[in-house]
Protein backbone atom coordinates (compact mmCIF):
# COMPACT_ATOMS: atom_id res chain seq x y z
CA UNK A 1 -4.78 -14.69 2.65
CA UNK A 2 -2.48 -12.95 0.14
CA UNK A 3 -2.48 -14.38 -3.68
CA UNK A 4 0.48 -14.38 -5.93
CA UNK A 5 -0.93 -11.53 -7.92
CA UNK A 6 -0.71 -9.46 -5.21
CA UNK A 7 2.85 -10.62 -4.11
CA UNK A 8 3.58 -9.96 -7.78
CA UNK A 9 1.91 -6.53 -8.25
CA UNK A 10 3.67 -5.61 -4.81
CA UNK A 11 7.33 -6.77 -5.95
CA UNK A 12 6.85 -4.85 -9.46
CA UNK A 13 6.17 -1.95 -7.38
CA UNK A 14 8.81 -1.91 -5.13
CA UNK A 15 12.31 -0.02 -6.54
CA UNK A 16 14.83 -1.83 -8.12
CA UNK A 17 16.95 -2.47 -4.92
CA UNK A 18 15.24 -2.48 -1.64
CA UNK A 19 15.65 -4.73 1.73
CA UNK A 20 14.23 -8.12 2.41
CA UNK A 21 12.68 -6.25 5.62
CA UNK A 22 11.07 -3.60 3.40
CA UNK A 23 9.60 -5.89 1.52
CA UNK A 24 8.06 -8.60 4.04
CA UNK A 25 6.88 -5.44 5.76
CA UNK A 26 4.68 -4.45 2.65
CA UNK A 27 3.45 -7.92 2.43
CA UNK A 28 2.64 -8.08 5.71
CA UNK A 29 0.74 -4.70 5.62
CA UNK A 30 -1.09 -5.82 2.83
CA UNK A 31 -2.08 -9.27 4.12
CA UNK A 32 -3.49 -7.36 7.09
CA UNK A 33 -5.55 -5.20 4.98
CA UNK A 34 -6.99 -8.37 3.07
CA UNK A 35 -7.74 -10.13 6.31
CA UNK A 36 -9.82 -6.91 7.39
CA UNK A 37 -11.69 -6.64 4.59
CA UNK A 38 -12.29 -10.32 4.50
CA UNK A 39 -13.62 -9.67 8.16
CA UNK A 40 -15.88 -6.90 6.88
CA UNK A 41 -17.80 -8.77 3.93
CA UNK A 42 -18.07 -11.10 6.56
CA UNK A 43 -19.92 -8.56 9.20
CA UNK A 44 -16.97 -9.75 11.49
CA UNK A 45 -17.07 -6.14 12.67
CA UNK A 46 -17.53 -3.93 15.64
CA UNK A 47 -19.06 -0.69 16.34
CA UNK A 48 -17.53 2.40 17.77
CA UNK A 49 -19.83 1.69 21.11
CA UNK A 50 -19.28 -1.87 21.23
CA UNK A 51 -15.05 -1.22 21.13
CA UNK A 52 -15.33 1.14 24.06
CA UNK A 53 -17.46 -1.08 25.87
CA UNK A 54 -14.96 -3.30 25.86
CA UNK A 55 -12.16 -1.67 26.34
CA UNK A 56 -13.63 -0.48 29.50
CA UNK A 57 -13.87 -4.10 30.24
CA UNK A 58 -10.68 -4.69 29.83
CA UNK A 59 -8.80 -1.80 31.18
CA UNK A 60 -10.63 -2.62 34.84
């Protein structure tokens, strides 16, 4: 999950006219990157062997 801070920080960063797109894209980009690194303290991880593994599952 995203905090205000971070909506904040991202909106002071942004230039002083830019698209509603451009800017739910950033959020969104930065939401995923706090979800993965929520997953990773977590151990909600996989390895390099485990990800081929499956893809080989699933690409039968």
């Amino acid at each position: 999950m995203i905090t205000k801070e971070k909506v904040l920080q991202t909106l002071k960063e942004m230039p002083d006219q830019f698209s509603i797109d451009d800017l739910m894209d950033k959020l969104i980009l930065i939401n995923k990157i706090e979800i993965g690194i929520d997953q990773v303290s977590k151990g909600e991880t996989f390895s390099s062997e485990e990800a081929k593994k499956m893809i080989k599952e699933w690409s039968k």
